[in-house]
Protein backbone atom coordinates (compact mmCIF):
# COMPACT_ATOMS: atom_id res chain seq x y z
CA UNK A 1 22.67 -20.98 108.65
CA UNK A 2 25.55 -22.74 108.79
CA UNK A 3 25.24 -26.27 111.00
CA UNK A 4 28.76 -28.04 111.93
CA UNK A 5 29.32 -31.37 111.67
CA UNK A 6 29.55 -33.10 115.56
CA UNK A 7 31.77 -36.01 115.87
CA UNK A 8 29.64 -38.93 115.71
CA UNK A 9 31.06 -42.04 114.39
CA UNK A 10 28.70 -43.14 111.28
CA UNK A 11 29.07 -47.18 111.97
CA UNK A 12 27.66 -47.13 115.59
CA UNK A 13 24.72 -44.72 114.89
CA UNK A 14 22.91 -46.52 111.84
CA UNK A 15 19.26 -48.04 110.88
CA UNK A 16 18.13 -50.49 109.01
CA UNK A 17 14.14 -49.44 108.00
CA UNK A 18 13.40 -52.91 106.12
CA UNK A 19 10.29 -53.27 108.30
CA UNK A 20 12.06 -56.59 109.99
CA UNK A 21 10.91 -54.50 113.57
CA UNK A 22 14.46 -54.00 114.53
CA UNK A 23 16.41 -50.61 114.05
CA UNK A 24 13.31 -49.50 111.50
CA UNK A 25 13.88 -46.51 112.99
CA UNK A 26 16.02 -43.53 114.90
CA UNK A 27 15.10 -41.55 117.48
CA UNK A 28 17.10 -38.89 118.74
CA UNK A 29 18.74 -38.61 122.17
CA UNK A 30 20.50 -35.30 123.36
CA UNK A 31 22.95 -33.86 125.37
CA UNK A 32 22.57 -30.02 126.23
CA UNK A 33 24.83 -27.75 127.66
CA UNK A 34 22.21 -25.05 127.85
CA UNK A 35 18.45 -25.36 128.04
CA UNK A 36 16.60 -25.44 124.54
CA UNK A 37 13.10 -23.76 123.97
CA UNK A 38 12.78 -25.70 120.33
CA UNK A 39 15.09 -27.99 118.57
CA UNK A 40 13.52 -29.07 115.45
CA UNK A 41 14.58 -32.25 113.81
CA UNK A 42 15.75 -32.38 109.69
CA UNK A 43 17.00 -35.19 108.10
CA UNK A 44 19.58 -33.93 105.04
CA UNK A 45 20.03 -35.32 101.96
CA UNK A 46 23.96 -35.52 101.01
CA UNK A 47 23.82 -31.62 99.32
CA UNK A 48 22.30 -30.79 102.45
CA UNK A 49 19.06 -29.92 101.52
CA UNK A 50 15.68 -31.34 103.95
CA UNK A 51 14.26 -34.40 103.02
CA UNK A 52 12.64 -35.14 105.92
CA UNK A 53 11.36 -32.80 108.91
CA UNK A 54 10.18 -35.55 111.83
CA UNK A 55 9.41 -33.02 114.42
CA UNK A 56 10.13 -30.12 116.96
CA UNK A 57 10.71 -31.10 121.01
CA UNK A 58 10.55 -28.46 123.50
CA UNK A 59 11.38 -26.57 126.77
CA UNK A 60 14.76 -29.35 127.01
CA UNK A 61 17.26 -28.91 130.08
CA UNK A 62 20.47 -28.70 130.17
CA UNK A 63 22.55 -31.84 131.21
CA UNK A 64 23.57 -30.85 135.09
CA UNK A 65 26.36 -32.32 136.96
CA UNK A 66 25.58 -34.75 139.55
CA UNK A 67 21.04 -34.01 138.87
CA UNK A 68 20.87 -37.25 136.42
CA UNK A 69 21.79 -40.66 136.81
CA UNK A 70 25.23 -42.22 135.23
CA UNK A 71 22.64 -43.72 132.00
CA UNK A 72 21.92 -40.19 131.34
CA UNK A 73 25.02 -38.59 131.29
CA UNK A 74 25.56 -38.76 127.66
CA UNK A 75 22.04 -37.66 126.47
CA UNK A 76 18.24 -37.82 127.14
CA UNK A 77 15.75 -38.87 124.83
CA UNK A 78 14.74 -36.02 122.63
CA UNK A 79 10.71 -35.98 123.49
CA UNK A 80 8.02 -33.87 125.03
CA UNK A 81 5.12 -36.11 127.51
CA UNK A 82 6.87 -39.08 126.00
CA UNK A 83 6.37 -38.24 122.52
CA UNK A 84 9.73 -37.68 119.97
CA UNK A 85 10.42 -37.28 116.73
CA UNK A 86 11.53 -40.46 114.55
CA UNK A 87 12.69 -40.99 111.46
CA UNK A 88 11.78 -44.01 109.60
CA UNK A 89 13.88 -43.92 106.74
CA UNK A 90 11.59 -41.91 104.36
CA UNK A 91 11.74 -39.07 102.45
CA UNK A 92 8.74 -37.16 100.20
CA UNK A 93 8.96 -37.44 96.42
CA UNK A 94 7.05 -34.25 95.24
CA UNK A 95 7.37 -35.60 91.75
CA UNK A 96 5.24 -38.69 92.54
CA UNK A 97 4.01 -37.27 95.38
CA UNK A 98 5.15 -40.34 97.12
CA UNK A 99 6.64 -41.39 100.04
CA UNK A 100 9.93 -43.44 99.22
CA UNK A 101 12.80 -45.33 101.26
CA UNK A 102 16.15 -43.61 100.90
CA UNK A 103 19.05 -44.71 99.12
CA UNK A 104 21.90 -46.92 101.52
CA UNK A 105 24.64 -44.37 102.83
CA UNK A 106 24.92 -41.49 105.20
CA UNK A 107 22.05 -39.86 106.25
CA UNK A 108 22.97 -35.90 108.09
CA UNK A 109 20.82 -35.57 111.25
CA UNK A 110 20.66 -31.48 111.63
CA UNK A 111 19.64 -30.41 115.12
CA UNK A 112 18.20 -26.78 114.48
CA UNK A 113 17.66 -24.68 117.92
CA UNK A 114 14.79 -22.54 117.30
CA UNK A 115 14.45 -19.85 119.27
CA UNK A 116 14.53 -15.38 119.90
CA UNK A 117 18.19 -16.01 120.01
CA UNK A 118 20.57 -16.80 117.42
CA UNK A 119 21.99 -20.31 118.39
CA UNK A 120 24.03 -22.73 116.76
CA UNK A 121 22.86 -26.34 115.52
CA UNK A 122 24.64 -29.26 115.19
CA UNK A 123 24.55 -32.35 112.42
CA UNK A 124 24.96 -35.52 113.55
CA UNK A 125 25.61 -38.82 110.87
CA UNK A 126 23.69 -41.55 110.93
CA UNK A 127 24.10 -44.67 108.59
CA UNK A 128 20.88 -46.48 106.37
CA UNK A 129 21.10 -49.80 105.08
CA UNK A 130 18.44 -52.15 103.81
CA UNK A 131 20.62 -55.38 105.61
């Protein structure tokens, strides 16, 4: 499947997992225009191949007009019972079969709808950097 790229400007979404407790991490927030039984979470490598696979949420509503508050009108936090899927900056060496921290540089976010239905996913860019 084919995911297209969403407009997302790379220098406002970024992390910085150097394990200084701020930005070690990114966790997804969403903005549906239909509901979603299953929207599993892969983090790409630049060829576009999974390096990391933080999670599945599910059963997410649709944003409604006028049914949220103005701070959720772009997005709610992708999570079930207050649980979501992160990504910490790691990806799985089977080689070494070691975890290891990413090289700097853009990082594609793909947002895969799983479901009975064919649906479309989106990517989303997010910038790493060790500063």
């Amino acid at each position: 499947m084919t995911i297209p790229v969403s407009y997302v400007d790379p220098d406002r979404i970024a992390i910085s997992p150097n394990g200084d407790g701020f930005y070690d991490i990114a966790v997804p927030w969403l903005g549906l225009l239909r509901n979603a039984k299953e929207i599993q979470l892969d983090v790409l490598d630049s060829q576009g191949n999974v390096i990391a696979r933080p999670g599945s949420v599910y059963n997410l509503s649709k944003l409604v007009n006028g049914a949220l508050s103005v701070s959720q009108t772009h997005g709610v936090l992708m999570a079930n019972n207050g649980s979501a899927p992160f990504w910490d900056g790691m990806r799985y060496n089977q080689s070494t079969g070691a975890y290891e921290i990413v090289p700097e540089g853009i990082i594609p976010f793909a947002f895969v709808p799983r479901s009975g239905r064919t649906a479309r996913g989106r990517r989303s860019p997010c910038r790493c950097g060790w500063t």
